[in-house]
PDB file of N, CA and C in Angstrom:
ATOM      1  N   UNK A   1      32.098 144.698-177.667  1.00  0.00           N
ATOM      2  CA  UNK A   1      33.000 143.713-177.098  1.00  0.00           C
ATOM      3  C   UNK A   1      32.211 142.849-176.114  1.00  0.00           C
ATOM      4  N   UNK A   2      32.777 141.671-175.447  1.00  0.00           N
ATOM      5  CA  UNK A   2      32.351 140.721-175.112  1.00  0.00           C
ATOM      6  C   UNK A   2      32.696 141.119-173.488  1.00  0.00           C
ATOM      7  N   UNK A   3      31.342 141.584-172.695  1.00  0.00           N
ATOM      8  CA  UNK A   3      31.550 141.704-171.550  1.00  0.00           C
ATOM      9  C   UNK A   3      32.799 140.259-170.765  1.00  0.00           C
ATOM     10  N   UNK A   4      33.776 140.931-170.006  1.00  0.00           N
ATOM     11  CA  UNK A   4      34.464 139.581-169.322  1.00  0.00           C
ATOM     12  C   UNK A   4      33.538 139.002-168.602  1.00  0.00           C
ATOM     13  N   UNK A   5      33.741 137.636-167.812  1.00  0.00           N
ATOM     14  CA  UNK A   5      32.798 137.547-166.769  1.00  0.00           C
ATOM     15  C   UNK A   5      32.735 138.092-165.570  1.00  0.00           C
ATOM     16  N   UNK A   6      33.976 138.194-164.963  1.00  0.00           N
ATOM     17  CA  UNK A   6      34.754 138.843-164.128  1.00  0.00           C
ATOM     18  C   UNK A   6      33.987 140.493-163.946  1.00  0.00           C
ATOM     19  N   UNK A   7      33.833 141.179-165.046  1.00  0.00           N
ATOM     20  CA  UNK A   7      33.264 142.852-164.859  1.00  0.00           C
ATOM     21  C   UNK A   7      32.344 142.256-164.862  1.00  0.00           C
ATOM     22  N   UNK A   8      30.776 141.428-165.302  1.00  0.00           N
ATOM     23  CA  UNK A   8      29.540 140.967-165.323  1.00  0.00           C
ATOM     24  C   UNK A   8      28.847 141.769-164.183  1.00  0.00           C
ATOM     25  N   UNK A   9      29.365 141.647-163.138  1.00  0.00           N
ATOM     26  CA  UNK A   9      28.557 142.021-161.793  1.00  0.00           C
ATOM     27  C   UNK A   9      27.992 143.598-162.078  1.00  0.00           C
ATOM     28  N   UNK A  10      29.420 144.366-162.387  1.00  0.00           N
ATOM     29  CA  UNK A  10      29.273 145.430-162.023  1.00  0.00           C
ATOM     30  C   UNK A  10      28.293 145.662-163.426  1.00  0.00           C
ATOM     31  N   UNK A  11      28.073 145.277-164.518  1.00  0.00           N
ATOM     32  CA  UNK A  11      27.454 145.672-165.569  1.00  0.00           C
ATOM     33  C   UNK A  11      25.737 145.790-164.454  1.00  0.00           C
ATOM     34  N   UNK A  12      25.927 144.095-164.375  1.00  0.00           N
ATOM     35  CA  UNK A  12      24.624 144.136-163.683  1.00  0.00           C
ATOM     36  C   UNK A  12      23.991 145.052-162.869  1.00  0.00           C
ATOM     37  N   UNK A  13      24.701 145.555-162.155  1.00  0.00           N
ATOM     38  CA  UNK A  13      24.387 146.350-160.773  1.00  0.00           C
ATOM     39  C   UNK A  13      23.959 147.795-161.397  1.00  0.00           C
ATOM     40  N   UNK A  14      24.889 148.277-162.812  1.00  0.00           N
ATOM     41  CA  UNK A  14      24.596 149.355-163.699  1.00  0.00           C
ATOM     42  C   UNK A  14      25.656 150.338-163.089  1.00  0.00           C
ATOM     43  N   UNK A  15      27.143 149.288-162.510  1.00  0.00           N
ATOM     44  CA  UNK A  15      27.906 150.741-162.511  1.00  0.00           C
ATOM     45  C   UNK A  15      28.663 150.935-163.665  1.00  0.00           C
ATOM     46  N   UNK A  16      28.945 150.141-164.595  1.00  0.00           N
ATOM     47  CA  UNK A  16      29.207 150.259-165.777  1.00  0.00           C
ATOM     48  C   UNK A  16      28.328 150.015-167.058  1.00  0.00           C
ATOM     49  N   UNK A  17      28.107 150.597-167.932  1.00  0.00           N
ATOM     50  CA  UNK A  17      27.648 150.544-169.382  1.00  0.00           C
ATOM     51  C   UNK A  17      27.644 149.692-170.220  1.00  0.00           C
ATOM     52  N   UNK A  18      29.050 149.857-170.574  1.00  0.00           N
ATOM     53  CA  UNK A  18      29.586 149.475-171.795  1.00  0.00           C
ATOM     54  C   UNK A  18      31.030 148.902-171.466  1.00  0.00           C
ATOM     55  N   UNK A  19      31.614 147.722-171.649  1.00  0.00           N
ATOM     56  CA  UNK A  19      33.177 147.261-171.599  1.00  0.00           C
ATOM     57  C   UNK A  19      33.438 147.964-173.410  1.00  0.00           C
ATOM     58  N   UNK A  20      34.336 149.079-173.368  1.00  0.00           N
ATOM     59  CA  UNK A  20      34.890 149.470-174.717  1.00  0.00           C
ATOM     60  C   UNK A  20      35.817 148.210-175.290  1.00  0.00           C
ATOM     61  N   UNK A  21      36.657 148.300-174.497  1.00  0.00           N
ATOM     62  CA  UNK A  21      37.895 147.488-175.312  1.00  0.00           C
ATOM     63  C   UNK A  21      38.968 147.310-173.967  1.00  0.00           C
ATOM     64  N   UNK A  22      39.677 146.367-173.941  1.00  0.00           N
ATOM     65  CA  UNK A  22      41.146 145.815-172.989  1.00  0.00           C
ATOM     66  C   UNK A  22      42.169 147.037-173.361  1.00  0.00           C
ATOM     67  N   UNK A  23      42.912 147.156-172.589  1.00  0.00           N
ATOM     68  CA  UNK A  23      43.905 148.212-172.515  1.00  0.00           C
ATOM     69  C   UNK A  23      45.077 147.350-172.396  1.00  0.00           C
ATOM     70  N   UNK A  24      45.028 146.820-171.255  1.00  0.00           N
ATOM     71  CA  UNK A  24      46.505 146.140-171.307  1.00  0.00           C
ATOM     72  C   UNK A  24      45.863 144.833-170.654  1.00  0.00           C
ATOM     73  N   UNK A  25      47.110 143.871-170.607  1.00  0.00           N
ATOM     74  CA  UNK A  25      46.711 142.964-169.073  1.00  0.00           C
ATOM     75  C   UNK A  25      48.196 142.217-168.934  1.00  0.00           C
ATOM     76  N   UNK A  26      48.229 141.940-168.329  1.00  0.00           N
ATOM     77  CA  UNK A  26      49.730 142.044-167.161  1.00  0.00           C
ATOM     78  C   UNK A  26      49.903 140.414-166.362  1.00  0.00           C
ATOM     79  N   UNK A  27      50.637 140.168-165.622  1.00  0.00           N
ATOM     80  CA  UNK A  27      50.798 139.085-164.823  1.00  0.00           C
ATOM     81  C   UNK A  27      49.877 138.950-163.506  1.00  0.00           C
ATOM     82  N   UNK A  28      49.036 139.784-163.165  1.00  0.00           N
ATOM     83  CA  UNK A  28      48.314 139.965-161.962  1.00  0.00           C
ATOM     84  C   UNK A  28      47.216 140.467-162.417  1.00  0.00           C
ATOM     85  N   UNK A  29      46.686 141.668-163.405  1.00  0.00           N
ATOM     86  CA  UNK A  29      45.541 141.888-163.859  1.00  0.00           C
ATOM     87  C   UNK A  29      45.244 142.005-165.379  1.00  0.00           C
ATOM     88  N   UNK A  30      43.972 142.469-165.732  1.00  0.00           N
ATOM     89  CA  UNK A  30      43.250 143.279-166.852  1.00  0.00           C
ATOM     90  C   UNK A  30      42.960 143.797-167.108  1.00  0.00           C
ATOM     91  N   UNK A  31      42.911 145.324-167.942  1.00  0.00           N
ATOM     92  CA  UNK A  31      42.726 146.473-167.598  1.00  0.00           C
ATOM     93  C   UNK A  31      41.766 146.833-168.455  1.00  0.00           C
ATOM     94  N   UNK A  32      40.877 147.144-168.657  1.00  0.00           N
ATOM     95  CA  UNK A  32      39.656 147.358-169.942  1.00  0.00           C
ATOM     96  C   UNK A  32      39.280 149.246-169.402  1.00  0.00           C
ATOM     97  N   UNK A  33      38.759 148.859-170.802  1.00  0.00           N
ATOM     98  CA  UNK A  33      38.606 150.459-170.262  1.00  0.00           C
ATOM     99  C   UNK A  33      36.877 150.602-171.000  1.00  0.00           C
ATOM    100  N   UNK A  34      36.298 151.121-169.394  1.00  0.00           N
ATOM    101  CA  UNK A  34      34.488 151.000-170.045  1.00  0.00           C
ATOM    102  C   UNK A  34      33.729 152.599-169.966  1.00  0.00           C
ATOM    103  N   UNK A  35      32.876 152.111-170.096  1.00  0.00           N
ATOM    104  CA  UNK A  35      31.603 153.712-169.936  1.00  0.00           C
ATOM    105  C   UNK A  35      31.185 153.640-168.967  1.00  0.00           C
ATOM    106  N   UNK A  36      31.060 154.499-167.908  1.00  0.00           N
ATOM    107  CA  UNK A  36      30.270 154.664-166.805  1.00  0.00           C
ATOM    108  C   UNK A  36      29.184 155.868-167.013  1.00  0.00           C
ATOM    109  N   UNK A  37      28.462 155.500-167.894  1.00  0.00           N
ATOM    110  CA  UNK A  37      27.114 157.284-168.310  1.00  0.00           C
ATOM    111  C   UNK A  37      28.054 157.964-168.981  1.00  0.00           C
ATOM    112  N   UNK A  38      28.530 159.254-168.926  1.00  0.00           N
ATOM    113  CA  UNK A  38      29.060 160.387-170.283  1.00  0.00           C
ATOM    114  C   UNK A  38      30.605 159.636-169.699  1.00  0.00           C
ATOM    115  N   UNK A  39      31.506 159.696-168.590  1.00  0.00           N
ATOM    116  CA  UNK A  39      32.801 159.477-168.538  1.00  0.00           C
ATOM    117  C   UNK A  39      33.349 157.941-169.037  1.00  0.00           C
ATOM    118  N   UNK A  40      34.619 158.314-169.299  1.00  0.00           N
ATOM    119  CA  UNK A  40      35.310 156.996-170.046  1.00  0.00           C
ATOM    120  C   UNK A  40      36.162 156.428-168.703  1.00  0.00           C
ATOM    121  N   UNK A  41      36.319 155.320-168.300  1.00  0.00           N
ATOM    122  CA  UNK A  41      37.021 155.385-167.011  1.00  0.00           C
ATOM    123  C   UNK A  41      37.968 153.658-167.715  1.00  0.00           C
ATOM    124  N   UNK A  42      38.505 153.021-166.466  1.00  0.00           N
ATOM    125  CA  UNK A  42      39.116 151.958-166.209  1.00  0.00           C
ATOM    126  C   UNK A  42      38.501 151.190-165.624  1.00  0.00           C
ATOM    127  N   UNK A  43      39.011 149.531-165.548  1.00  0.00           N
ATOM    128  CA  UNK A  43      38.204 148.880-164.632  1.00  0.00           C
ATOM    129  C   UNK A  43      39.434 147.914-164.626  1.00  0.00           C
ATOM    130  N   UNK A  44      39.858 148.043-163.099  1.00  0.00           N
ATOM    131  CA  UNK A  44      41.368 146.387-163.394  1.00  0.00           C
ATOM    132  C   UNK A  44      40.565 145.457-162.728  1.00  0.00           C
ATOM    133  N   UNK A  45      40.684 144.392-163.664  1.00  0.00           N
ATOM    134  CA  UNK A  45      40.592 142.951-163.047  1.00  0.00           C
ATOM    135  C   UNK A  45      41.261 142.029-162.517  1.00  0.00           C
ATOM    136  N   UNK A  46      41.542 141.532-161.114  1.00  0.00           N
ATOM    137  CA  UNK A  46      42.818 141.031-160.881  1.00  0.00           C
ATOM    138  C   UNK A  46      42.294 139.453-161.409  1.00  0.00           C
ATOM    139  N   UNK A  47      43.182 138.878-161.969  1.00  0.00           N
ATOM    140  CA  UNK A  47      43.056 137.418-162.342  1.00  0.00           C
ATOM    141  C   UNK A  47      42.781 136.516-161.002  1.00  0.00           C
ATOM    142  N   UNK A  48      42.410 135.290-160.891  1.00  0.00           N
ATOM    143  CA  UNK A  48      42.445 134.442-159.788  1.00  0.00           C
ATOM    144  C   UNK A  48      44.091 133.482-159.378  1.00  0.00           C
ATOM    145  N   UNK A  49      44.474 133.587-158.597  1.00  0.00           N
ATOM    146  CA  UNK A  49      45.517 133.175-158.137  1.00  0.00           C
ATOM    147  C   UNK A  49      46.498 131.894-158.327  1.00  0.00           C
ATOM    148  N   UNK A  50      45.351 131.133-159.527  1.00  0.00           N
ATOM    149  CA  UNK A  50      46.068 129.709-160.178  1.00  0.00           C
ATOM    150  C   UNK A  50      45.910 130.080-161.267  1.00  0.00           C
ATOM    151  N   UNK A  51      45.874 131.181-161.991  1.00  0.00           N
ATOM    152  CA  UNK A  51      45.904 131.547-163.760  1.00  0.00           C
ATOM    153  C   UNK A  51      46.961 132.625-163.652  1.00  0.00           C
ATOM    154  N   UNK A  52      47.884 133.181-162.145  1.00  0.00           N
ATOM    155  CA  UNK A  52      48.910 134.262-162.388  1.00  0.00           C
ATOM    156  C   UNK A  52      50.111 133.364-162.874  1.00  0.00           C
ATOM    157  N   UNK A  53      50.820 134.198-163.770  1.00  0.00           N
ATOM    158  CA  UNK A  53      52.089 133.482-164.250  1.00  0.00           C
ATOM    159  C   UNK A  53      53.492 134.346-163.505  1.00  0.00           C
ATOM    160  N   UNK A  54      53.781 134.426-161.933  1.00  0.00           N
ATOM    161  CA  UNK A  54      54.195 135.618-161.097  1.00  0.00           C
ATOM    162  C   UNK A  54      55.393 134.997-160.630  1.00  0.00           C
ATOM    163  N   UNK A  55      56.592 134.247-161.713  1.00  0.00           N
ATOM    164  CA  UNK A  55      57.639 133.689-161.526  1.00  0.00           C
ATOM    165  C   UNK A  55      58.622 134.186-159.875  1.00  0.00           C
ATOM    166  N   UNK A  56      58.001 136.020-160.105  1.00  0.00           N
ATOM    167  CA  UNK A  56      59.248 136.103-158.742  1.00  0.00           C
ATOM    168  C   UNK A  56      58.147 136.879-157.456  1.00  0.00           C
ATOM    169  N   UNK A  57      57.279 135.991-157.041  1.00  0.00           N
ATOM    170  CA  UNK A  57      56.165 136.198-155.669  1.00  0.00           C
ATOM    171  C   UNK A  57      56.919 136.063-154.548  1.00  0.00           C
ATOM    172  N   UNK A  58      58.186 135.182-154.325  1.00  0.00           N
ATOM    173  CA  UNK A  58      58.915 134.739-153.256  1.00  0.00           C
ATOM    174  C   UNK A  58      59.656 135.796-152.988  1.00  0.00           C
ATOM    175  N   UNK A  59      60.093 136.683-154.077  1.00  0.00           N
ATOM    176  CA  UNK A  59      60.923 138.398-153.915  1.00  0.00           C
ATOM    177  C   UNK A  59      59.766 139.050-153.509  1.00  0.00           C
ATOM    178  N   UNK A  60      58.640 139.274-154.180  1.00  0.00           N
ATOM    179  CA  UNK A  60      57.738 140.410-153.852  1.00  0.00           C
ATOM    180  C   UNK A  60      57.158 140.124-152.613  1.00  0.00           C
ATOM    181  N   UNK A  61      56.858 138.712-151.742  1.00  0.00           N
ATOM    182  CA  UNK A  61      56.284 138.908-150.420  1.00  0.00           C
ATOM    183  C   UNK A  61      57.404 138.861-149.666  1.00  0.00           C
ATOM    184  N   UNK A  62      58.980 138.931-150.022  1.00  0.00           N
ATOM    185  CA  UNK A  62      60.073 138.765-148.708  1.00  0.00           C
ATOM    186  C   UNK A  62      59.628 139.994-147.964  1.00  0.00           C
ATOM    187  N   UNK A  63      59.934 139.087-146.558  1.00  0.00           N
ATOM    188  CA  UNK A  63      59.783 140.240-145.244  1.00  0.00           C
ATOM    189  C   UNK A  63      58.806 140.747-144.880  1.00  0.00           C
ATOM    190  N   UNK A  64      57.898 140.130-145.513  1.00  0.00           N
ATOM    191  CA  UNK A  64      56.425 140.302-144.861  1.00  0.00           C
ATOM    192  C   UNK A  64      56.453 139.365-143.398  1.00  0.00           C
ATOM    193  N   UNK A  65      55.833 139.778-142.966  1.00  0.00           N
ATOM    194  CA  UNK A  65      55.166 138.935-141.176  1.00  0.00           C
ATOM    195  C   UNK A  65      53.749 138.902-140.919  1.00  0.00           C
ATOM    196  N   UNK A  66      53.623 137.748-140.623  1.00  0.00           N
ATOM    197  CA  UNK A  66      51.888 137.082-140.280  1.00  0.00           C
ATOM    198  C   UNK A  66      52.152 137.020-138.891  1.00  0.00           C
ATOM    199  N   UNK A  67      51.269 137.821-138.282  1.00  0.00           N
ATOM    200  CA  UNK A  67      51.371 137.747-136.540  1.00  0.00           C
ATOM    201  C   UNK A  67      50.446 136.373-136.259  1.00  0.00           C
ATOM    202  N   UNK A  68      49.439 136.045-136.867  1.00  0.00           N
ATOM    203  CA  UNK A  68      48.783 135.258-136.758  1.00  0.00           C
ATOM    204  C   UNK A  68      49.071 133.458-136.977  1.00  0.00           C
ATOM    205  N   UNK A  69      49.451 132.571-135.962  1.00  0.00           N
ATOM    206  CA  UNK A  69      49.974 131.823-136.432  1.00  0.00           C
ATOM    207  C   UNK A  69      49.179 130.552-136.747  1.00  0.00           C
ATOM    208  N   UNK A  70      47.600 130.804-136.863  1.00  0.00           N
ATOM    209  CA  UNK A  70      47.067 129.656-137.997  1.00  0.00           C
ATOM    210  C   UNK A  70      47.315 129.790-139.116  1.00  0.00           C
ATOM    211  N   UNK A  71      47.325 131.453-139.726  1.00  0.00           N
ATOM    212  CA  UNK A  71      47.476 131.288-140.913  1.00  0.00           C
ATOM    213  C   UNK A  71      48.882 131.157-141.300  1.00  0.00           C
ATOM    214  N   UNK A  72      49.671 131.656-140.570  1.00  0.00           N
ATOM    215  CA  UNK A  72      51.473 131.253-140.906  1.00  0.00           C
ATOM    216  C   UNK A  72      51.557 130.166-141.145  1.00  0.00           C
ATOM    217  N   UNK A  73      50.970 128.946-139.735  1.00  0.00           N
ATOM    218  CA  UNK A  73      51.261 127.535-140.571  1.00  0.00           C
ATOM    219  C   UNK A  73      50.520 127.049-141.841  1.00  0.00           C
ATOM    220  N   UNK A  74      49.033 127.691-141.938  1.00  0.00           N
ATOM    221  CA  UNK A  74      48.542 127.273-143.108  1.00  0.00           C
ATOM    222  C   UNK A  74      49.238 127.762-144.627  1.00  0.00           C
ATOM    223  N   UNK A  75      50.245 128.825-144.352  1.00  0.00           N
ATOM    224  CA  UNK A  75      50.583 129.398-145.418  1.00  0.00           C
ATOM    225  C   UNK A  75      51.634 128.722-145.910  1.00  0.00           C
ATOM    226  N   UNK A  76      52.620 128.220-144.696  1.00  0.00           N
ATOM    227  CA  UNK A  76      53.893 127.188-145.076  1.00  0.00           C
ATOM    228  C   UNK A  76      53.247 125.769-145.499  1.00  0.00           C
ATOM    229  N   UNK A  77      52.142 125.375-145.334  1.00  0.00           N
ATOM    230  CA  UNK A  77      52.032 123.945-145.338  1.00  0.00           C
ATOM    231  C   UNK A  77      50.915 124.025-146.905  1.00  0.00           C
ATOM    232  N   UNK A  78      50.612 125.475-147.527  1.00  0.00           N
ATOM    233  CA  UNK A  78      50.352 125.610-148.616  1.00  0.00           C
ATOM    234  C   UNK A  78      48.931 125.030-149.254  1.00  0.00           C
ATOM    235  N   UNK A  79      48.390 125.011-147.341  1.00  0.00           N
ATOM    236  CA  UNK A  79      47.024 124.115-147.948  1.00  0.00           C
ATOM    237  C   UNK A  79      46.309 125.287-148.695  1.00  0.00           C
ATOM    238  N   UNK A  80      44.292 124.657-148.885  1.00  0.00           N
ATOM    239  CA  UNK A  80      43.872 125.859-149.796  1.00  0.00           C
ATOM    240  C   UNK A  80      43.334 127.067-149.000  1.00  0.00           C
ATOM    241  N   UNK A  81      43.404 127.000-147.470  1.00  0.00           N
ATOM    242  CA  UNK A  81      42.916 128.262-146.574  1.00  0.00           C
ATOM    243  C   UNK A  81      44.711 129.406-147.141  1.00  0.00           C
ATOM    244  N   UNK A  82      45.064 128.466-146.282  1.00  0.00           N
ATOM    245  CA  UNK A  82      46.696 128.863-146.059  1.00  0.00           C
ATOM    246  C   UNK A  82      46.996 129.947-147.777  1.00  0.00           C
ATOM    247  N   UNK A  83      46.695 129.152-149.023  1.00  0.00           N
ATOM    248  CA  UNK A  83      46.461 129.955-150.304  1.00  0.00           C
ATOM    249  C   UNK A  83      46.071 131.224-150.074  1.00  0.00           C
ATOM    250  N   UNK A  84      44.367 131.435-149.839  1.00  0.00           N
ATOM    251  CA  UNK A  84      43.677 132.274-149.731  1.00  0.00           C
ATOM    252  C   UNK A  84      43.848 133.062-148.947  1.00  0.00           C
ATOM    253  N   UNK A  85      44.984 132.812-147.874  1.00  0.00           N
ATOM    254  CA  UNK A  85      45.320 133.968-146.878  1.00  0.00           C
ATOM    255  C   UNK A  85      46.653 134.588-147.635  1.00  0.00           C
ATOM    256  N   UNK A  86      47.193 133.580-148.071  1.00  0.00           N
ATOM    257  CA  UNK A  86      48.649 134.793-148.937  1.00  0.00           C
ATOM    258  C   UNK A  86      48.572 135.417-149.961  1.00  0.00           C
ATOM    259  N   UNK A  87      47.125 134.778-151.044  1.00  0.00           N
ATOM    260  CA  UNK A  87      46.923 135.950-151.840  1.00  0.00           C
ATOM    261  C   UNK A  87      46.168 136.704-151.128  1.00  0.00           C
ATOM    262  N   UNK A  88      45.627 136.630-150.284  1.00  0.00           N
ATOM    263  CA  UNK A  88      45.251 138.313-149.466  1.00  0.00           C
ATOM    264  C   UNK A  88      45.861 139.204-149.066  1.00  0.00           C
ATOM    265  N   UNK A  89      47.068 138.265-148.373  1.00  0.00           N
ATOM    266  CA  UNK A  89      48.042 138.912-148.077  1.00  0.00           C
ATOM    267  C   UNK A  89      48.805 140.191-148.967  1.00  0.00           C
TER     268      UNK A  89
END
């Protein structure tokens, strides 16, 4: 199979082998399943944050609180810091 680019690193580094084959993949990740030496393991890939298709994010972050209020306003005003702090979030 066709290493993703996404696992690439870890091939490189030699913590994985072999990418066998995808298992599943979902609205948030990818799940492949590779060789690490004799064991068969998992590896999730979370997608990047403008390729999720995550219709109900506004249910899953209700009631969260940002004590921090650069990133609160950057998060309401949706610039690209403000982004990168709520998918961290």
């Amino acid at each position: 199979m066709k290493i993703p680019k996404r696992l690439q690193p870890l091939v490189d580094d030699g913590m994985v082998d072999e990418v066998l084959y995808q298992l599943m993949s979902g609205k948030e990740a990818q799940v492949f399943v590779v060789r690490c030496g004799e064991s068969v393991r998992c590896a999730k890939v979370y997608k990047e944050a403008k390729n999720r298709s995550f219709k109900q994010a506004v249910q899953y972050q209700e009631g969260r609180k940002v004590r921090n209020t650069r990133r609160a306003r950057a998060m309401s005003k949706k610039t690209r810091y403000g982004q990168k702090e709520q998918e961290d979030a």
